[in-house]
PDB file of N, CA and C in Angstrom:
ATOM      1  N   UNK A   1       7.299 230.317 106.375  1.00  0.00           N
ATOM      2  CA  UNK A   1       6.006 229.991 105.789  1.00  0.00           C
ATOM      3  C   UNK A   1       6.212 228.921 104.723  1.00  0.00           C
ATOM      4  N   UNK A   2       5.361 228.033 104.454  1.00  0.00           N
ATOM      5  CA  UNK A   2       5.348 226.818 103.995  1.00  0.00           C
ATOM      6  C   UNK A   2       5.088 227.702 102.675  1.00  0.00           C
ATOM      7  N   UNK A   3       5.810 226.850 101.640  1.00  0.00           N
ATOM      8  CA  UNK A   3       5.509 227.212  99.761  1.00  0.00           C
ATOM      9  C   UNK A   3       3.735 226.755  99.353  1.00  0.00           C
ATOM     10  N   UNK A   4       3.337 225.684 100.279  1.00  0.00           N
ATOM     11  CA  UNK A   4       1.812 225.431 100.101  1.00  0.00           C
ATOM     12  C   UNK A   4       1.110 226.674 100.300  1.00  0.00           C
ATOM     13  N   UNK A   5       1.470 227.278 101.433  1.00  0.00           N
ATOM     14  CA  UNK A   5       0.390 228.008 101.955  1.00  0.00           C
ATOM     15  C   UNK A   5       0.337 229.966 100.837  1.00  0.00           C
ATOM     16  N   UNK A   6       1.904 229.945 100.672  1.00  0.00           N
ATOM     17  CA  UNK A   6       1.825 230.865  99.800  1.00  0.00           C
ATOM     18  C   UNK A   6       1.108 230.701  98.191  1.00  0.00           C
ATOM     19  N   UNK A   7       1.420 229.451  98.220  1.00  0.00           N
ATOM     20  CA  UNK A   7       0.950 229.024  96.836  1.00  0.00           C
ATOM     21  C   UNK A   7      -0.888 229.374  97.187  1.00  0.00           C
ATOM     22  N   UNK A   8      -1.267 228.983  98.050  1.00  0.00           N
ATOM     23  CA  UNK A   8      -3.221 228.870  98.033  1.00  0.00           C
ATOM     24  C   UNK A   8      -3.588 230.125  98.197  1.00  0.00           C
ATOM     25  N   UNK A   9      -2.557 231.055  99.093  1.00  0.00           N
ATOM     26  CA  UNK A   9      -2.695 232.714  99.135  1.00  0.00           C
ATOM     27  C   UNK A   9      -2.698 233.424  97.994  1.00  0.00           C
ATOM     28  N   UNK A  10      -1.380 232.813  96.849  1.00  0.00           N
ATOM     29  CA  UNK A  10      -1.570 233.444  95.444  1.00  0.00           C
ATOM     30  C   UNK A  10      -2.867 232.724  94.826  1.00  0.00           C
ATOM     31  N   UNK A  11      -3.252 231.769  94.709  1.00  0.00           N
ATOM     32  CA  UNK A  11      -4.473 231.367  94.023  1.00  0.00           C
ATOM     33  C   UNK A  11      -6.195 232.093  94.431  1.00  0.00           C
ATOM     34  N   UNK A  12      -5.824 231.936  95.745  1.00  0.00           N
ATOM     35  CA  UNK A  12      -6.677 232.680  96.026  1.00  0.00           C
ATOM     36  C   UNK A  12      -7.452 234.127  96.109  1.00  0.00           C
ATOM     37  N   UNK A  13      -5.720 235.124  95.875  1.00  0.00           N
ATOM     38  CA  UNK A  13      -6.018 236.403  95.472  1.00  0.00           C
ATOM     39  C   UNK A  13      -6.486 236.370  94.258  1.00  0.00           C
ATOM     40  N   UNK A  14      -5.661 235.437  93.182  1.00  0.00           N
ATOM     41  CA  UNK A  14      -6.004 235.514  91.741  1.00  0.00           C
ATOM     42  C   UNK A  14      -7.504 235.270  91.543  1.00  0.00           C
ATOM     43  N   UNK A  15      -8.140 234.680  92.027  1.00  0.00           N
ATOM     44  CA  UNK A  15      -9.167 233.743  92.113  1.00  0.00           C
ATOM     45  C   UNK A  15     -10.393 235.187  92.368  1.00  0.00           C
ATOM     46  N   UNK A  16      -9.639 236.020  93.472  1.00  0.00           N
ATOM     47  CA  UNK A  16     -10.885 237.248  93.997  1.00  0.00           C
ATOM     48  C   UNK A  16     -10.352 238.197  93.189  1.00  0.00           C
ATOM     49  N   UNK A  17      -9.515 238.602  92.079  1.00  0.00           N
ATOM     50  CA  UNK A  17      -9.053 239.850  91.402  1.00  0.00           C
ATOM     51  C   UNK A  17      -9.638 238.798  90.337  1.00  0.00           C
ATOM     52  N   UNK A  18     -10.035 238.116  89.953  1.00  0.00           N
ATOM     53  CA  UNK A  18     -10.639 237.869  88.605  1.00  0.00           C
ATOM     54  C   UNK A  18     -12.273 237.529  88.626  1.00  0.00           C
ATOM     55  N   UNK A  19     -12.636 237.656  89.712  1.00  0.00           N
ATOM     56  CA  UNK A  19     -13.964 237.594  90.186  1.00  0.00           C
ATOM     57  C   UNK A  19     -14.580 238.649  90.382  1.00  0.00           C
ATOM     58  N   UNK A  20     -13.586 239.635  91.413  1.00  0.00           N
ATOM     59  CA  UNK A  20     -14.576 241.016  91.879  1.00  0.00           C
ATOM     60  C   UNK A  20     -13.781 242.077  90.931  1.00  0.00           C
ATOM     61  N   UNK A  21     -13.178 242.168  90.018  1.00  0.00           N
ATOM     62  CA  UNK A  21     -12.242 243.354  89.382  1.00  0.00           C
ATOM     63  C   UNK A  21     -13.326 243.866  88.185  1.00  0.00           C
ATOM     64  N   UNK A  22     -14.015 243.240  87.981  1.00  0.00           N
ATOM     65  CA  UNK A  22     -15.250 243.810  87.138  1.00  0.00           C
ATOM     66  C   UNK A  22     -16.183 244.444  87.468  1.00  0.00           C
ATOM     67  N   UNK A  23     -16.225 244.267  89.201  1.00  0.00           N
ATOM     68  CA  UNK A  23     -17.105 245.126  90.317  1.00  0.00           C
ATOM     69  C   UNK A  23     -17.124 246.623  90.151  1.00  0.00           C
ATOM     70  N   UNK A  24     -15.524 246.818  90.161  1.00  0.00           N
ATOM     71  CA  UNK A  24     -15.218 247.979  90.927  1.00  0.00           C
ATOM     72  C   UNK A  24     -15.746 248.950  90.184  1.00  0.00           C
ATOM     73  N   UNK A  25     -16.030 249.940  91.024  1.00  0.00           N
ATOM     74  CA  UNK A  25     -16.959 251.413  90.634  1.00  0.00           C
ATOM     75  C   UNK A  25     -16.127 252.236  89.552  1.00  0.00           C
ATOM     76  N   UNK A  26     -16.754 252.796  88.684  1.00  0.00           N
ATOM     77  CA  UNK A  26     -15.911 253.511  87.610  1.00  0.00           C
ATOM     78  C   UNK A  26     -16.283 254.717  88.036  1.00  0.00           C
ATOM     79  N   UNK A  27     -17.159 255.467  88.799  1.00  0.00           N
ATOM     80  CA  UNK A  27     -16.778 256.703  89.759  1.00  0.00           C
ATOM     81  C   UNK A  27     -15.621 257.238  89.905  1.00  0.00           C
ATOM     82  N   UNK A  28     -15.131 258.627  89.876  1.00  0.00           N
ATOM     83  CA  UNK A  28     -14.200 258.648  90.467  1.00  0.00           C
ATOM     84  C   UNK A  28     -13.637 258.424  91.691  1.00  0.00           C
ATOM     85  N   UNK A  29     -13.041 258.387  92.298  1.00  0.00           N
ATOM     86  CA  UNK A  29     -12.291 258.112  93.950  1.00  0.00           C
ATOM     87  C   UNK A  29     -12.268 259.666  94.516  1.00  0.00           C
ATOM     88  N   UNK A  30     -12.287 259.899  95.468  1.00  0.00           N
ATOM     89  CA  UNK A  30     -12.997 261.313  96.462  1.00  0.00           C
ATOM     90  C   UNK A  30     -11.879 262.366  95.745  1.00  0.00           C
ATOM     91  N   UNK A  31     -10.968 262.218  95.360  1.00  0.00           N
ATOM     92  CA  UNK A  31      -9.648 263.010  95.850  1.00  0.00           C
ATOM     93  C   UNK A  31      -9.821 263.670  94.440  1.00  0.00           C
ATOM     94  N   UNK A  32     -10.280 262.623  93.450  1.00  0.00           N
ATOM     95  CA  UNK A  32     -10.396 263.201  91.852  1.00  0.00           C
ATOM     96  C   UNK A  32     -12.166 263.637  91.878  1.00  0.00           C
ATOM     97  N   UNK A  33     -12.688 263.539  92.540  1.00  0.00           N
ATOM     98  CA  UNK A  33     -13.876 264.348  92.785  1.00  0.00           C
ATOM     99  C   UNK A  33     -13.840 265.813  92.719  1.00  0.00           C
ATOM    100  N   UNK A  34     -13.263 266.185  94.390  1.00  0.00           N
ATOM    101  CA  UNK A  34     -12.872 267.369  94.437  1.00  0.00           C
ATOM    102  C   UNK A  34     -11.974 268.005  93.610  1.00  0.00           C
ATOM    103  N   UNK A  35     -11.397 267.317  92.770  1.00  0.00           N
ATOM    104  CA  UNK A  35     -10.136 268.161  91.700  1.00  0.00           C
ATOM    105  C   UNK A  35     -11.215 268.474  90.928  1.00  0.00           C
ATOM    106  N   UNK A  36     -12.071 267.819  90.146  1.00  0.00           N
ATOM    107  CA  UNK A  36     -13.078 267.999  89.362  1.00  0.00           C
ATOM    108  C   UNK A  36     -13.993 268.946  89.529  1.00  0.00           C
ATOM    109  N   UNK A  37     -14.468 269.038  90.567  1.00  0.00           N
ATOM    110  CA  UNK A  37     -15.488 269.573  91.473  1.00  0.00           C
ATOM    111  C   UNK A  37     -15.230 271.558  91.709  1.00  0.00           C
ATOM    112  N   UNK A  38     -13.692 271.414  91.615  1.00  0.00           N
ATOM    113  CA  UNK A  38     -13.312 272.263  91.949  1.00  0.00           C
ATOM    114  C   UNK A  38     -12.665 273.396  91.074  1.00  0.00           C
ATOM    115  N   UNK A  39     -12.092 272.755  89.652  1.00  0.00           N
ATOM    116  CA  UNK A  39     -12.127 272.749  88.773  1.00  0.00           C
ATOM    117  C   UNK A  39     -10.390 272.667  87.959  1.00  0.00           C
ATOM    118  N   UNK A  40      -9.593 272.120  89.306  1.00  0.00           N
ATOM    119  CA  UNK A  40      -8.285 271.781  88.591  1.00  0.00           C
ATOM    120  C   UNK A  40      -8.166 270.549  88.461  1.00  0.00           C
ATOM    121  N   UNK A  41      -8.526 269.606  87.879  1.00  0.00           N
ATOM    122  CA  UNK A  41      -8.202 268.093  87.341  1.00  0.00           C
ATOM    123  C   UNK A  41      -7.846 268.350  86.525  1.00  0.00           C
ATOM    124  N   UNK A  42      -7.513 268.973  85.456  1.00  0.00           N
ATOM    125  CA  UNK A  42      -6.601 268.642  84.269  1.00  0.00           C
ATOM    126  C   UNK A  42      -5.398 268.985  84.632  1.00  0.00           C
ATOM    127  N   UNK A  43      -4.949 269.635  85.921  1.00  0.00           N
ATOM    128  CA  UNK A  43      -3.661 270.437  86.377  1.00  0.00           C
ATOM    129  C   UNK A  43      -2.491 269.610  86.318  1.00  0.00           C
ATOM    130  N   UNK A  44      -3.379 268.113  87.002  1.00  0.00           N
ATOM    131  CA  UNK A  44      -3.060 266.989  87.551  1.00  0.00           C
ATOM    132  C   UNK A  44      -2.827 265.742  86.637  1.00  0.00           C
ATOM    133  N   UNK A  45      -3.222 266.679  85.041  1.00  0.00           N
ATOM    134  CA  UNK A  45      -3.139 265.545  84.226  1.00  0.00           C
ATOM    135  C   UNK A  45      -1.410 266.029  83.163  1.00  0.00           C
ATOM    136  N   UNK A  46      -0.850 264.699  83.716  1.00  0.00           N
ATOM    137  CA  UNK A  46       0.686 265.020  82.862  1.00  0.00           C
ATOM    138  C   UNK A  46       1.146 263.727  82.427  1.00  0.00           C
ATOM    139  N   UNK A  47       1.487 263.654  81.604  1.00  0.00           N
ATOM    140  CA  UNK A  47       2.067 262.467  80.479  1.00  0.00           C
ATOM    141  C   UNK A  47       3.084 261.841  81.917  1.00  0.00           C
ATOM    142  N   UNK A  48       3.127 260.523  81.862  1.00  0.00           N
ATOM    143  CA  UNK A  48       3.795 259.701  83.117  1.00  0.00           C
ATOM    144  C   UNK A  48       5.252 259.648  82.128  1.00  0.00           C
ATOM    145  N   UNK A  49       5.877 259.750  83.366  1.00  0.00           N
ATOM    146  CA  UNK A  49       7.438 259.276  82.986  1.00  0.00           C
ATOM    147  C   UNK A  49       7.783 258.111  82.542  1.00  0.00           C
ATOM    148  N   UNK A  50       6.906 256.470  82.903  1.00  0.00           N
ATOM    149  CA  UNK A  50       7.073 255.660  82.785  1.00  0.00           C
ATOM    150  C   UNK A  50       5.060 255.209  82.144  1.00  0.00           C
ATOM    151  N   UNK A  51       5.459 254.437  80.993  1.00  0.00           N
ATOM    152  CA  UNK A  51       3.844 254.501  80.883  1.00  0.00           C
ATOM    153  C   UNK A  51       3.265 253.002  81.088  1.00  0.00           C
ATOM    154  N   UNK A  52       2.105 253.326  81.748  1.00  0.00           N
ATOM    155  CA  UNK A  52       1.076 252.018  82.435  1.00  0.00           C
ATOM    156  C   UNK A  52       1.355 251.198  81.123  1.00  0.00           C
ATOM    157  N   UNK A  53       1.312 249.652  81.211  1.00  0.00           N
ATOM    158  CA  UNK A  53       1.301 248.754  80.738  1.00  0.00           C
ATOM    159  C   UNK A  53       0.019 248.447  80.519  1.00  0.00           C
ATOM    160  N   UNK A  54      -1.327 249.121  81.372  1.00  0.00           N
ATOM    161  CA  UNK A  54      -2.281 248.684  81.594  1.00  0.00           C
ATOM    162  C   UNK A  54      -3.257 250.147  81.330  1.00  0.00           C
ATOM    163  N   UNK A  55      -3.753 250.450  81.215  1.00  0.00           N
ATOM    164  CA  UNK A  55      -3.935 251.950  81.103  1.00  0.00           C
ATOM    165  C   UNK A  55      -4.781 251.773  81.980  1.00  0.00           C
ATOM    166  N   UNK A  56      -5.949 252.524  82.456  1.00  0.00           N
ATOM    167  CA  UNK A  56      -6.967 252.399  83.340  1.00  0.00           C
ATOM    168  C   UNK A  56      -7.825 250.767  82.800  1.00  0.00           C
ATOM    169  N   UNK A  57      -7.147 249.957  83.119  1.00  0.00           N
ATOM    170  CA  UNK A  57      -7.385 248.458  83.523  1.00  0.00           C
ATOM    171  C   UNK A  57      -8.287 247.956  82.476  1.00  0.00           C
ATOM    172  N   UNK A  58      -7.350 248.581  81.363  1.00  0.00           N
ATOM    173  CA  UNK A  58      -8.007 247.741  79.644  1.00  0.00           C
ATOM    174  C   UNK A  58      -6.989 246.905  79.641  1.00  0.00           C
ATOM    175  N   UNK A  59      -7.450 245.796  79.357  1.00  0.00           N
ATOM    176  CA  UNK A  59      -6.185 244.991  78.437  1.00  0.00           C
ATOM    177  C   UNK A  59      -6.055 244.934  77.196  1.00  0.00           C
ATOM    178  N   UNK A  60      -5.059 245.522  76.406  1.00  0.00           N
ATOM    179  CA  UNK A  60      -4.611 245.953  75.089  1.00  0.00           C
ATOM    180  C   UNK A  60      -5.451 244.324  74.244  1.00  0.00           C
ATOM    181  N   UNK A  61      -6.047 244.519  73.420  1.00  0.00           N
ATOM    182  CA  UNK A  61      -6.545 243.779  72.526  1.00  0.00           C
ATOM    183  C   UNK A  61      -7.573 242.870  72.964  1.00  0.00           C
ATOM    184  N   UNK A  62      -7.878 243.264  74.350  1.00  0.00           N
ATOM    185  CA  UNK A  62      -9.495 242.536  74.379  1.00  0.00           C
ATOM    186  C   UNK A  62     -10.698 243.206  74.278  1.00  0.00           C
ATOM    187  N   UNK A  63     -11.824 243.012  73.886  1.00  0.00           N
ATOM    188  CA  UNK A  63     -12.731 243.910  73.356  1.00  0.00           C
ATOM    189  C   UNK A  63     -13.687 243.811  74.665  1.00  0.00           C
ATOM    190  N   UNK A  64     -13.881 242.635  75.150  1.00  0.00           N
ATOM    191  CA  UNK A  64     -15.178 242.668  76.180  1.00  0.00           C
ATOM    192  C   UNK A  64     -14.169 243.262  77.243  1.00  0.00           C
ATOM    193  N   UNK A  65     -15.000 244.318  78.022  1.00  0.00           N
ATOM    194  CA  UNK A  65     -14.495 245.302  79.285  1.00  0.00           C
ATOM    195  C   UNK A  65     -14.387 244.639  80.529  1.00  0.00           C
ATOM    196  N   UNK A  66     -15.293 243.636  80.468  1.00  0.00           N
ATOM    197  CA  UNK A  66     -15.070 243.276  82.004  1.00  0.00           C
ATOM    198  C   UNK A  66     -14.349 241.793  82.013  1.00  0.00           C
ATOM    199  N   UNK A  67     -13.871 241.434  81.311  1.00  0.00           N
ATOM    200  CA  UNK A  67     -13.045 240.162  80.972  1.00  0.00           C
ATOM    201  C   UNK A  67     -11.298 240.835  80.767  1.00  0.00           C
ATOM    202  N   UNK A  68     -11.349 242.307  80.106  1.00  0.00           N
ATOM    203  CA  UNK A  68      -9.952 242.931  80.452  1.00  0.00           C
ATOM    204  C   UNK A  68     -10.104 243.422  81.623  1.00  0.00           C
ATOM    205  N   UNK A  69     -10.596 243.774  82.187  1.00  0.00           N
ATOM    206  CA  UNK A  69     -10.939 244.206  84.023  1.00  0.00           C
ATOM    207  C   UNK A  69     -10.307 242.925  84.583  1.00  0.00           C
ATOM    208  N   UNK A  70     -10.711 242.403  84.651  1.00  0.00           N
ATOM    209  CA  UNK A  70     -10.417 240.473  85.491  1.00  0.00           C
ATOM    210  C   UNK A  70      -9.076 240.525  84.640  1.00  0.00           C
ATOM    211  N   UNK A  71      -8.640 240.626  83.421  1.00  0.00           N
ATOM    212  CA  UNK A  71      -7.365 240.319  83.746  1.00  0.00           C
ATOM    213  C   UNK A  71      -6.540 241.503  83.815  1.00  0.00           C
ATOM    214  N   UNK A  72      -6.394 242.951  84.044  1.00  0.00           N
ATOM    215  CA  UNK A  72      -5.616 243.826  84.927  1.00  0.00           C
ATOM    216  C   UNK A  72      -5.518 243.215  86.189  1.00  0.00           C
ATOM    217  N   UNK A  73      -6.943 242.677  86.664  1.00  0.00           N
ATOM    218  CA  UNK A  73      -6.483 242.644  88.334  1.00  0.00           C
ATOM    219  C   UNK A  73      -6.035 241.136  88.761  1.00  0.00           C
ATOM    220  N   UNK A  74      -5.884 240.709  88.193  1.00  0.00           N
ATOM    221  CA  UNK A  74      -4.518 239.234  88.184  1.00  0.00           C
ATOM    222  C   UNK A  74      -3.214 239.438  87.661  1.00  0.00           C
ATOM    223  N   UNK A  75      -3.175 240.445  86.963  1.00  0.00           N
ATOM    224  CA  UNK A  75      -2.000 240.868  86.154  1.00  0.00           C
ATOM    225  C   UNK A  75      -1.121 242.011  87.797  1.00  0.00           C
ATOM    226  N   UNK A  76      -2.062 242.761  87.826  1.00  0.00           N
ATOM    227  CA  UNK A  76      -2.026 243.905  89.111  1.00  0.00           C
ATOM    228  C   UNK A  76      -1.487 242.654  90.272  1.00  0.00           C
ATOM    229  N   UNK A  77      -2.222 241.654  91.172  1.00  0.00           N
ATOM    230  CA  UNK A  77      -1.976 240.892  91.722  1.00  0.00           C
ATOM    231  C   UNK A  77      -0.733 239.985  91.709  1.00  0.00           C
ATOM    232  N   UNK A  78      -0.201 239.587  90.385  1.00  0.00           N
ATOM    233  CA  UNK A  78       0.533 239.084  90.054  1.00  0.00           C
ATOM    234  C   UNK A  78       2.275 239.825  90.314  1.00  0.00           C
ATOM    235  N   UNK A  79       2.226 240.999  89.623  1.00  0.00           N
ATOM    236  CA  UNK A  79       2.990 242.151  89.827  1.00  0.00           C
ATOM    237  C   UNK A  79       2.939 242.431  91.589  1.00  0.00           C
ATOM    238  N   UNK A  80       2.263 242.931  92.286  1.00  0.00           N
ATOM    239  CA  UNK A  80       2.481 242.514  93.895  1.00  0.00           C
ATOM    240  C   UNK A  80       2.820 241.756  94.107  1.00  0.00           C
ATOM    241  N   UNK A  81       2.281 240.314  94.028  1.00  0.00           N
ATOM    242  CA  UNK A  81       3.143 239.194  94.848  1.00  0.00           C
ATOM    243  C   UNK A  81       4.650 238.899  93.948  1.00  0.00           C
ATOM    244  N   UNK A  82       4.593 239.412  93.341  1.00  0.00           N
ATOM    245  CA  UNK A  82       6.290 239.029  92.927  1.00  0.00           C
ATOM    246  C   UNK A  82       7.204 240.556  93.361  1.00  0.00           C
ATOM    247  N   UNK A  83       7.000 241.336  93.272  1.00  0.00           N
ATOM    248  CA  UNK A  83       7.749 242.134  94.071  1.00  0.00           C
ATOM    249  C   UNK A  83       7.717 242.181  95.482  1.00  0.00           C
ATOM    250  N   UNK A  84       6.693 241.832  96.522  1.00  0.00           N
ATOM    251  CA  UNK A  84       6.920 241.694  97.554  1.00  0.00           C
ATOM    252  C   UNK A  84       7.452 239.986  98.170  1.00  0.00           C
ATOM    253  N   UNK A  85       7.218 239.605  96.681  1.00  0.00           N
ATOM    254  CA  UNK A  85       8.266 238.354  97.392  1.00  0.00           C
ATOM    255  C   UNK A  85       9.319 238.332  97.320  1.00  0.00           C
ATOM    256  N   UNK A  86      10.022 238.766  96.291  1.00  0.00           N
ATOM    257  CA  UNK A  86      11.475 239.420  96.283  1.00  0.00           C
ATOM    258  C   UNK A  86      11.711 240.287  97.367  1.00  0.00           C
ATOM    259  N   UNK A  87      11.213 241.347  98.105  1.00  0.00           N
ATOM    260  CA  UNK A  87      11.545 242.175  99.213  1.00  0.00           C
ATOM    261  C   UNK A  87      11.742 241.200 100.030  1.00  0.00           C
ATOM    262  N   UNK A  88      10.744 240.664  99.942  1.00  0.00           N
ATOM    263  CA  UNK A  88      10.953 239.107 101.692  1.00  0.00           C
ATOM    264  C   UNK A  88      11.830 238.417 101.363  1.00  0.00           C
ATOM    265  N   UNK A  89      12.425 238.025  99.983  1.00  0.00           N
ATOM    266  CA  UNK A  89      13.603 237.188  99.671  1.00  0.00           C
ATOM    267  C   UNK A  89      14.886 237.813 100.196  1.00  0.00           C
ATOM    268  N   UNK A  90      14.985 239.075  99.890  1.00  0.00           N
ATOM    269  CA  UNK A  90      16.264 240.107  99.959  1.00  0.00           C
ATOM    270  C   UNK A  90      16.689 240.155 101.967  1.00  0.00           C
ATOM    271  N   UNK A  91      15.055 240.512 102.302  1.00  0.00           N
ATOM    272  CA  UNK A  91      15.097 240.628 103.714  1.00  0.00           C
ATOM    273  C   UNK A  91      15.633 239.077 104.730  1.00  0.00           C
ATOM    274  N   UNK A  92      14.714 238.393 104.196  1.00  0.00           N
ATOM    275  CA  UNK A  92      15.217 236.975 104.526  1.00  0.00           C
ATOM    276  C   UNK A  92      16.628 236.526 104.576  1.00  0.00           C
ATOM    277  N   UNK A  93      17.496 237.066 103.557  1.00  0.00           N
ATOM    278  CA  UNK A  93      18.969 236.671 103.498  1.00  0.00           C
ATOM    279  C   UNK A  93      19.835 237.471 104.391  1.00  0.00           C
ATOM    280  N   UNK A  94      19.550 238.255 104.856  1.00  0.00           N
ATOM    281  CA  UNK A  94      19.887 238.993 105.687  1.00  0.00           C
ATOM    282  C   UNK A  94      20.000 238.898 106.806  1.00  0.00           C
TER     283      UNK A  94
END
């Protein structure tokens, strides 16, 4: 694959994670529904071994919410394409 074409693929994700990341529903997701619903969600709540850099997609010292939203999900995006380009680097030499 040509470095152009990866390059317009990263711009372009960046481009839709800083556009639609302010979209996304603050609902919970089905799975933390039913924990809720049911009445063990806190069961499920335990201090992480390793802690988010990002917490639920605030960015540490910005005040407007949906401007730290847009940048978790370029930050999030960013963090994917560099670890899966390293996997394809590793695999590639091989």
């Amino acid at each position: 694959m040509k470095k152009k074409h990866l390059l317009f693929g990263l711009l372009a994700s960046l481009l839709l994670a800083l556009i639609l990341s302010p979209f996304a529903s603050r609902l919970p997701d089905g799975l933390e529904r039913v924990a809720e619903d049911k009445g063990f969600l806190e069961k499920g709540e335990v201090k992480p071994i390793i802690p988010s850099p990002i917490p639920d997609y605030s960015w540490p010292g910005l005040k407007n919410e949906k401007l730290a939203t847009s940048f978790a999900g370029m930050a999030g995006t960013l963090i994917v394409f560099g670890i899966s380009y390293g996997i394809a680097a590793l695999i590639k030499k091989k």
